[in-house]
Protein backbone atom coordinates (compact mmCIF):
# COMPACT_ATOMS: atom_id res chain seq x y z
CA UNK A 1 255.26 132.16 360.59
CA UNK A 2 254.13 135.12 358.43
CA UNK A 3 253.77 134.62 354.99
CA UNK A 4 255.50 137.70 354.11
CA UNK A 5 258.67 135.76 355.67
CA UNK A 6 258.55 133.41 352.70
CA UNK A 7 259.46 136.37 350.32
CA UNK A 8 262.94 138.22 349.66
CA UNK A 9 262.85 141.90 350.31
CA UNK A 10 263.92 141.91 346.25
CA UNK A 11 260.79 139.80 345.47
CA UNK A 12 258.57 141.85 347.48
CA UNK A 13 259.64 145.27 345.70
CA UNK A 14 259.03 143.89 342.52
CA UNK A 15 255.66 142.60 343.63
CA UNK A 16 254.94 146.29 345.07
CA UNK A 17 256.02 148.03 341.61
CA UNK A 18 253.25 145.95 339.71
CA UNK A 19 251.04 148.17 341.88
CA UNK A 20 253.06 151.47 342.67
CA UNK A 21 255.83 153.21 340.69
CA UNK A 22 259.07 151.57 341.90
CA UNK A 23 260.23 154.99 343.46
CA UNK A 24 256.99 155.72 345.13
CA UNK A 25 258.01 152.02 347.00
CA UNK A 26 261.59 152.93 347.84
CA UNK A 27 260.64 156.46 349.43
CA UNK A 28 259.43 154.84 352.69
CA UNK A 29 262.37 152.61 353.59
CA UNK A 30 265.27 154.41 352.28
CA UNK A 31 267.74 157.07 354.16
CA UNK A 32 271.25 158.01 353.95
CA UNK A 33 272.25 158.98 357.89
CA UNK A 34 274.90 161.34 356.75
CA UNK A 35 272.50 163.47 354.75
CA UNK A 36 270.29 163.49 357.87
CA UNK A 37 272.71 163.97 360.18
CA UNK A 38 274.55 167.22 357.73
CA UNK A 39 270.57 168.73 358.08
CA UNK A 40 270.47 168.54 361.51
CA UNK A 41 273.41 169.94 362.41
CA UNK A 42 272.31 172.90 359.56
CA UNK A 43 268.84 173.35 361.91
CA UNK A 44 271.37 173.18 365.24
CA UNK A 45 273.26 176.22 363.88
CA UNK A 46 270.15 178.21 362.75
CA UNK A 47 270.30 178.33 359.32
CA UNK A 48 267.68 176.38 358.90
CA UNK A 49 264.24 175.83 360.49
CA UNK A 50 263.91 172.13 358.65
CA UNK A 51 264.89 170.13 355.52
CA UNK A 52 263.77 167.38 353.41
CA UNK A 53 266.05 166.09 351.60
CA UNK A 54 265.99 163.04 348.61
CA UNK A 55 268.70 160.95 346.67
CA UNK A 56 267.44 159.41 343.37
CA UNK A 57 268.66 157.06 340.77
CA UNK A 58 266.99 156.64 337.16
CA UNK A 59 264.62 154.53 338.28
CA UNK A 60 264.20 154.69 342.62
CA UNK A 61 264.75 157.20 345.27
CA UNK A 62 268.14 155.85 347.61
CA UNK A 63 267.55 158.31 350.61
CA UNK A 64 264.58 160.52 351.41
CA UNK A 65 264.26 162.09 355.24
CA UNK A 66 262.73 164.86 356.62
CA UNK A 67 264.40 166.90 359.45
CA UNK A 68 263.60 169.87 361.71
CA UNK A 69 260.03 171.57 361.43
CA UNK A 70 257.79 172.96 359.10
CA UNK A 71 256.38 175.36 361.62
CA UNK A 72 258.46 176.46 364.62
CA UNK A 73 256.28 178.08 366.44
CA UNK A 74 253.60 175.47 366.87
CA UNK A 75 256.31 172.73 367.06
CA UNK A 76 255.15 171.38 364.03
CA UNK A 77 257.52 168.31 363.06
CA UNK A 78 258.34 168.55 359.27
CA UNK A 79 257.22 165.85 356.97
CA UNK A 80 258.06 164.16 353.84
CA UNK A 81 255.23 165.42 352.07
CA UNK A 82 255.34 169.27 353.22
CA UNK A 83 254.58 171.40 350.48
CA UNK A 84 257.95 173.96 349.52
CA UNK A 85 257.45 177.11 347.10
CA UNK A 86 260.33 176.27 344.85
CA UNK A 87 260.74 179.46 343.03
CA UNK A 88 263.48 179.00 340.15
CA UNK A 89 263.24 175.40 340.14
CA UNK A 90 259.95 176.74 338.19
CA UNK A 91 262.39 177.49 335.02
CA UNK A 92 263.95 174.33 333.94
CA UNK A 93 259.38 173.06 333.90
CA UNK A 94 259.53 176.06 331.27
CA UNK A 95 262.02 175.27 329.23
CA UNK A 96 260.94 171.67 329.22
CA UNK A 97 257.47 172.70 328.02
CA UNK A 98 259.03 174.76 325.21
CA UNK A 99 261.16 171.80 323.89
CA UNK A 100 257.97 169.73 324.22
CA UNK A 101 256.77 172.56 321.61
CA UNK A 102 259.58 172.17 319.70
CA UNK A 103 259.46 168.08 319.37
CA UNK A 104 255.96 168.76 317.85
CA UNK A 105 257.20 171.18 315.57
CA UNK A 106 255.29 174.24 316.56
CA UNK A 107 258.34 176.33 317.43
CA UNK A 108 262.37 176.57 317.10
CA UNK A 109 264.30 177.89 320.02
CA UNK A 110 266.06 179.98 317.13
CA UNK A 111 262.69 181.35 316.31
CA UNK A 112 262.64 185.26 317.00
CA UNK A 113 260.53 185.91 319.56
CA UNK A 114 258.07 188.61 318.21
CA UNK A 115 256.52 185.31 315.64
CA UNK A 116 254.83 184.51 318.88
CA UNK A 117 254.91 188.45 320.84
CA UNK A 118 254.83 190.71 318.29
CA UNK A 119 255.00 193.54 320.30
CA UNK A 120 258.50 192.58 321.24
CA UNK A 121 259.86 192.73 318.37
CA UNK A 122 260.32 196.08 318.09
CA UNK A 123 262.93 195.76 321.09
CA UNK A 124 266.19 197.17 320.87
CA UNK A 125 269.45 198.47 322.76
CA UNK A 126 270.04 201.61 324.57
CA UNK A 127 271.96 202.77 321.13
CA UNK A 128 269.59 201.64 318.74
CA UNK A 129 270.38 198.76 317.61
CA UNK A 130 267.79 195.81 317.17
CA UNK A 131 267.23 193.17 319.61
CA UNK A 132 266.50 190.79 317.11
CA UNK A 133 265.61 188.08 320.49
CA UNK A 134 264.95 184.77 319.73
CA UNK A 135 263.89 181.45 322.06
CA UNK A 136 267.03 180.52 322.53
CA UNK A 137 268.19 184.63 324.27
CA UNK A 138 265.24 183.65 326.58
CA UNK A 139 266.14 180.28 327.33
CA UNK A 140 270.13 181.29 328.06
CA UNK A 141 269.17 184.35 330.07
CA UNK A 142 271.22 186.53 327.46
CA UNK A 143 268.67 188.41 326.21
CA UNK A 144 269.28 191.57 328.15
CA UNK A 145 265.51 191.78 328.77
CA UNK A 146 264.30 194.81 331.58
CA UNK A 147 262.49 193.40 334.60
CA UNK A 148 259.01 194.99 335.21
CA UNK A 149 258.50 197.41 337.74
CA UNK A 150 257.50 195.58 340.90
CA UNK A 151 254.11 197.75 340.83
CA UNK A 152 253.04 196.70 337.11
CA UNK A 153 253.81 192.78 337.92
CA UNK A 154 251.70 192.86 341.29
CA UNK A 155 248.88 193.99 339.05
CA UNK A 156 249.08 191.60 336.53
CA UNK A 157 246.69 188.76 336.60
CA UNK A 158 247.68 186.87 333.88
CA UNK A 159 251.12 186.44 331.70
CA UNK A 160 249.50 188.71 328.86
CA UNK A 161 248.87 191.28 331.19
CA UNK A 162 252.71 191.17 332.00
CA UNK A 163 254.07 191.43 328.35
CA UNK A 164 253.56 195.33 328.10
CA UNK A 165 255.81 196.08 331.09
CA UNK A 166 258.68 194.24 329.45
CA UNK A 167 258.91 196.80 326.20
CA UNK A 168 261.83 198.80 327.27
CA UNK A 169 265.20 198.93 326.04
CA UNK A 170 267.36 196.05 326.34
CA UNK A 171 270.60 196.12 328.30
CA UNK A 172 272.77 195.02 326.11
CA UNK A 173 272.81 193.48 322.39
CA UNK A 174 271.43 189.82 322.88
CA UNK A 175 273.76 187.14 322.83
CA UNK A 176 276.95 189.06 324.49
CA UNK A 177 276.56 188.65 328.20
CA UNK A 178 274.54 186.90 330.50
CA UNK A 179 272.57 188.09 333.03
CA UNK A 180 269.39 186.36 334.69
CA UNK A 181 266.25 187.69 333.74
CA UNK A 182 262.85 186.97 335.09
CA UNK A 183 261.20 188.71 331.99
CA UNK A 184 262.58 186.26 329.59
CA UNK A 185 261.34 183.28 331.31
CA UNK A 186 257.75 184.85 331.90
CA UNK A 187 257.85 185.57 328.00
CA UNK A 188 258.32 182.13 327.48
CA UNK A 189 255.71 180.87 329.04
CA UNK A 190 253.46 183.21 327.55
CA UNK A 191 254.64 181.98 324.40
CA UNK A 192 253.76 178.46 325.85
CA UNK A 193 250.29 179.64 325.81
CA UNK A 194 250.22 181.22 322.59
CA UNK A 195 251.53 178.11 320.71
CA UNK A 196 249.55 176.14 322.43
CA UNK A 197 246.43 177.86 322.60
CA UNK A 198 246.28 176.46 326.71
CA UNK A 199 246.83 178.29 329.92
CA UNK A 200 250.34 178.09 331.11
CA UNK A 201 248.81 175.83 334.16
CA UNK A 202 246.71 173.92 331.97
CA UNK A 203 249.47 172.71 329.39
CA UNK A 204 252.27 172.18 332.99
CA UNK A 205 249.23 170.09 334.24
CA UNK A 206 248.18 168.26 331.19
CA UNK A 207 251.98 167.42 329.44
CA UNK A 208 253.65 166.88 332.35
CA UNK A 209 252.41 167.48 335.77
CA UNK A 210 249.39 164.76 335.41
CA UNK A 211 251.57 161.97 333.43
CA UNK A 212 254.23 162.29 336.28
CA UNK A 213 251.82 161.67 338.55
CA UNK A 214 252.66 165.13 340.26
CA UNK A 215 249.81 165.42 342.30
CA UNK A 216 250.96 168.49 344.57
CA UNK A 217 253.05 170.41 341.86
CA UNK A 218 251.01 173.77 341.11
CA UNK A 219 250.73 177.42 340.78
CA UNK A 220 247.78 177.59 342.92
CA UNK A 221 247.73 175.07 345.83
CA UNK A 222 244.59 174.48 347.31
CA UNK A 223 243.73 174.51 350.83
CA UNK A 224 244.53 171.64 351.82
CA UNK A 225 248.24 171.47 350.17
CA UNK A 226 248.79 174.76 351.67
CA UNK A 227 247.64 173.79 355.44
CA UNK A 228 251.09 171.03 354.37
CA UNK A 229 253.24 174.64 353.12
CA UNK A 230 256.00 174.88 355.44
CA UNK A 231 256.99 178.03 357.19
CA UNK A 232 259.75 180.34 355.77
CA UNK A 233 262.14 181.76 358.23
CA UNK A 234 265.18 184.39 357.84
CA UNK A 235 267.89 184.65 359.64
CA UNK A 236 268.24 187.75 361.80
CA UNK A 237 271.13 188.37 364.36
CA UNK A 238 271.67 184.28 364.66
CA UNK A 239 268.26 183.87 365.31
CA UNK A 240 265.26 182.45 362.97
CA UNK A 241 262.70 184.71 361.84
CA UNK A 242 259.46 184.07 360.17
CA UNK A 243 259.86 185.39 356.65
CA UNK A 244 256.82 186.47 354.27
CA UNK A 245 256.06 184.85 350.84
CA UNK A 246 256.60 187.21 347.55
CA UNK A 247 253.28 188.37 347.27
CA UNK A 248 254.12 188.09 343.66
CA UNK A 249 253.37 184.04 344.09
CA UNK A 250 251.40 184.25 347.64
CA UNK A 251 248.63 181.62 347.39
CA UNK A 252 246.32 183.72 349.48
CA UNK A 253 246.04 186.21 346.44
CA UNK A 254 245.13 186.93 343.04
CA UNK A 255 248.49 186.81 340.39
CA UNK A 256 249.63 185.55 337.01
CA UNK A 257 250.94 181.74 336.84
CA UNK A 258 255.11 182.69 337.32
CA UNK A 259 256.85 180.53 334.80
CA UNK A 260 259.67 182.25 336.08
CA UNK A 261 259.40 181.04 339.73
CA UNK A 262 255.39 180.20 340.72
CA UNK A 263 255.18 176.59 341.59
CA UNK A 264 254.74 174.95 344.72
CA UNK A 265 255.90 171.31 344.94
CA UNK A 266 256.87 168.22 347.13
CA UNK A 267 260.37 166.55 347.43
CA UNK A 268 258.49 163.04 345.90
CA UNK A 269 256.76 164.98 342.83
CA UNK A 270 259.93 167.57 341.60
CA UNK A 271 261.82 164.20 341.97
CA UNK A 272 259.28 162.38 338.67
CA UNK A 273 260.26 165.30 336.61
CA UNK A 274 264.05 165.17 337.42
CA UNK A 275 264.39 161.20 336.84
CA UNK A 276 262.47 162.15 333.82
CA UNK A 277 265.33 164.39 332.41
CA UNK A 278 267.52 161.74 333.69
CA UNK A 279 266.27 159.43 331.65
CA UNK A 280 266.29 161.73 328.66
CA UNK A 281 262.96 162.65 328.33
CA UNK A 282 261.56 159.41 329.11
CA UNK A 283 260.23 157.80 332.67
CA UNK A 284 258.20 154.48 333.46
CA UNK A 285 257.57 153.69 329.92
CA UNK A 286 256.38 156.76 328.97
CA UNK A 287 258.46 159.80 326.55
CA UNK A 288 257.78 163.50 327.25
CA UNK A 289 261.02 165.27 325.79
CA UNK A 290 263.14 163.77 323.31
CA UNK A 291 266.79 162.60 324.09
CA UNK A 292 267.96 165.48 321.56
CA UNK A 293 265.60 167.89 323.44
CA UNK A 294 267.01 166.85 326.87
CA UNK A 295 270.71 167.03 325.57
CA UNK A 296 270.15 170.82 324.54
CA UNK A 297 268.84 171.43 327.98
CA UNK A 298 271.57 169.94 329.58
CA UNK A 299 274.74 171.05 327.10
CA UNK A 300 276.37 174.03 327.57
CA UNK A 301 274.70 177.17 325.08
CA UNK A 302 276.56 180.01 326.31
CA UNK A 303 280.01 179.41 324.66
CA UNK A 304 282.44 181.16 326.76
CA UNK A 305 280.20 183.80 328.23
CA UNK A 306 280.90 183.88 332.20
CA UNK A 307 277.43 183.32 333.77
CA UNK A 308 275.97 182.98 337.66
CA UNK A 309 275.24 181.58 340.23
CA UNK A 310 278.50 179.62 341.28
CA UNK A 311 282.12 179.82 340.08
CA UNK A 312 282.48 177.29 337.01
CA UNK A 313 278.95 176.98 336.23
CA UNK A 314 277.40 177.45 332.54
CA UNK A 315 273.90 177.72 331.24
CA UNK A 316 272.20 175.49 329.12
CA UNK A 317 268.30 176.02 328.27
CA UNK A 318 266.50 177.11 331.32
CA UNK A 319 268.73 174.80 333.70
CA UNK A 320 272.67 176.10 334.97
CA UNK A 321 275.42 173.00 334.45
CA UNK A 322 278.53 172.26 336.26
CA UNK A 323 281.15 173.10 333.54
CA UNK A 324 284.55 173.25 336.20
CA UNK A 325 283.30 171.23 339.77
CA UNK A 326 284.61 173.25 342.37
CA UNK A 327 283.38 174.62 345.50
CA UNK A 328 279.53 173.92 346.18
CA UNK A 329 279.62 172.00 343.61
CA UNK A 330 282.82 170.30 343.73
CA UNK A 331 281.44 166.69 344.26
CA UNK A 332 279.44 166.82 340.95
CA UNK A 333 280.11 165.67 337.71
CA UNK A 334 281.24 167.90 334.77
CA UNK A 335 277.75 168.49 332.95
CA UNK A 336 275.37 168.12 336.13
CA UNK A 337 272.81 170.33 335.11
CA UNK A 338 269.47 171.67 337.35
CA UNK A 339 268.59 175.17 338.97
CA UNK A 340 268.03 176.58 342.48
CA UNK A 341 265.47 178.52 343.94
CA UNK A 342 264.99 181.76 346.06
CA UNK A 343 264.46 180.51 349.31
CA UNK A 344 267.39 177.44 349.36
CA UNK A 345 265.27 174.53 347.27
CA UNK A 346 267.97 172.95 344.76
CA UNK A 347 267.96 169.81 342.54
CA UNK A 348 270.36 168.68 340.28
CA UNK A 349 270.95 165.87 338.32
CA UNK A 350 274.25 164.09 337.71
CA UNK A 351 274.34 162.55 334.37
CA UNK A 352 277.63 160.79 335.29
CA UNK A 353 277.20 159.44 338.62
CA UNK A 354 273.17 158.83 337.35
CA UNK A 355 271.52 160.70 340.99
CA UNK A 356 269.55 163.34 341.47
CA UNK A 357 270.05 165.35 344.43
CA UNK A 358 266.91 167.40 345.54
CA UNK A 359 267.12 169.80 348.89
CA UNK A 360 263.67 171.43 350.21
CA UNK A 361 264.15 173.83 352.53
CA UNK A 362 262.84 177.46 352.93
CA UNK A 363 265.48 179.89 354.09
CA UNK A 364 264.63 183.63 352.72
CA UNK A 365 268.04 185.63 353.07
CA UNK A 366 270.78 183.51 352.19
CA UNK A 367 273.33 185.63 350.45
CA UNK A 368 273.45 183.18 347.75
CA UNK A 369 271.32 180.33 348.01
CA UNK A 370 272.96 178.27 345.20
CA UNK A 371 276.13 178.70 347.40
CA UNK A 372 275.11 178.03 350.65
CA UNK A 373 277.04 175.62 353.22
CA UNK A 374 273.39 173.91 353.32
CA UNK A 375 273.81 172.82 349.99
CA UNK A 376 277.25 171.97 350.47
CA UNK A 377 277.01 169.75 353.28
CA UNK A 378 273.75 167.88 351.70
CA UNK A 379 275.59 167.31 348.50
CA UNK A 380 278.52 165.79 350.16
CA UNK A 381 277.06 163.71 352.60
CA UNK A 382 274.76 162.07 349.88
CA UNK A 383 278.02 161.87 347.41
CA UNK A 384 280.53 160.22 349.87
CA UNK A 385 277.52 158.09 350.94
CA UNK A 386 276.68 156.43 347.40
């Protein structure tokens, strides 16, 4: 008889998280089939080429799979540990490293904006009137920020180099709409580095990235992590297509570290820093965000102001929330709070229900990829089976 026979499955994972975090254990025997089956029947219709897809709780992951292929072509299977540019899901790493700045006590989100950019401040409105921006207009996407022209960003190589293409007048007087804004989130991090007199990568890496133990989570993936990048496809006339990378965040070239959408990641490393904000700030004995810092993350800050990307969503600070479930998101709590990304990536984290949900996939032209039936079906599968 083996020895191992002599121990409970309980007793052995509490023998394996002496060694391993306990989630890091759970990842290799854990699957939901419904979630696997939704994906496959997602890569039988063409929408998408392959998926990995993860369930967590505060302190384990309760599904993880990985369906379909990371490179058609070749007939590459795809793995669990394929590497995903997550675009958007960049912003809520943002905002958490400004609310690390703010536990500290080196800067308010109701600080205006030009104590850290001073060349901002002299931003104002078509008509005249003063921006007057603060953190908090950045955070919310209600600043009314311009974009830069695609030509100016593509020959920035760092965040400072960025900050002159964003004087221009605003759109409208901060505060009264909402409308997403990739300028306000670069700003940000730039003000990350001013504050913190660090790189943008090096303060992600050191606060939060190395702690986690986030070992593939970067703006610049090396070699090896990118020979694990999985292909992105679009879909053209029914039919998968191999789709091109923004050059704007292209590994294979020269840019500026995107706070606004940069980072490459795994499904088992964006899943530390969720369960992080799921435990409100906190995660395997170890704080990075106060509770108070996580709550203004995850609260609504918009007031009544209608915002994107889904019908009865709000905005908190650099993450949407589920104010009305409906639709995509109508197996969610009220106040589930995360972010999407261009290409079809989504977590979100249910504070009620205590999961996160995390979907890596890389689909370029879905007409709205916080909408998609993708989504949909991965959400509800992992819902009705939990």
């Amino acid at each position: 008889m083996s020895p191992l026979t002599h121990f409970s499955f309980a007793a052995l994972t509490a023998i394996a998280c002496t060694v391993l975090p306990c989630s890091s254990f759970a990842v290799d025997v854990a699957e939901l089939p419904a979630v696997t089956k939704a994906m496959q029947e997602a890569i039988d219709h063409h929408e998408i080429a392959g998926a990995v897809t993860l369930v967590a709780s505060p302190d384990r992951i309760v599904h993880l799979s990985a369906v379909g292929q990371a490179d058609v072509a070749a007939n590459i299977s795809l793995r669990t540990d394929a590497l995903f540019w997550i675009a958007s899901m960049t912003k809520p790493v943002t905002a958490a490293a400004i609310m690390i700045l703010q536990d500290e006590g080196k800067l308010s989100i109701n600080d205006p904006v030009a104590k850290y950019i001073p060349e901002l401040g002299a931003l104002k409105t078509a008509d005249g009137k003063p921006g007057n921006l603060t953190l908090k207009h950045l955070l919310t996407h209600t600043s009314g920020m311009a974009e830069a022209a695609n030509d100016r960003a593509l020959a920035a190589k760092t965040l400072a180099d960025l900050i002159p293409a964003f004087i221009q007048p605003l759109k409208f007087e901060p505060g009264t709409k909402w409308e997403y804004c990739q300028s306000a989130i670069n700003t940000l991090g730039r003000i990350v580095e001013v504050v913190s007199g660090q790189s943008l990568p090096e303060f992600f890496q050191q606060r939060l990235f190395n702690p986690l133990g986030m070992k593939d989570t970067s703006f610049y993936p090396d070699a090896a992590q990118v020979a694990r990048l999985a292909k992105s496809y679009k879909l053209v006339d029914g039919k998968l297509e191999l789709a091109q990378l923004n050059p704007l965040f292209d590994p294979a070239r020269e840019h500026y570290p995107a706070a606004n959408g940069g980072l490459f990641s795994t499904a088992r490393d964006y899943v530390r820093f969720c369960q992080m904000l799921l435990n409100k700030g906190s995660l395997d004995g170890k704080r990075y965000l106060s509770a108070d810092a996580v709550a203004q993350m995850s609260t609504i800050q918009t007031g009544e102001i209608v915002t994107g990307f889904t019908p009865g969503c709000a905005w908190g600070l650099g993450c949407s929330l589920v104010r009305k479930p409906q639709g995509v998101t109508a197996m969610l709590s009220p106040g589930t709070f995360g972010h999407g990304g261009a290409y079809g990536t989504q977590a979100w984290i249910d504070p009620v229900t205590q999961r996160v949900y995390l979907l890596m996939v890389q689909r370029a032209n879905f007409p709205n990829s916080d909408a998609s039936e993708v989504r949909r079906a991965f959400q509800a599968a992992a819902a009705a089976s939990l």
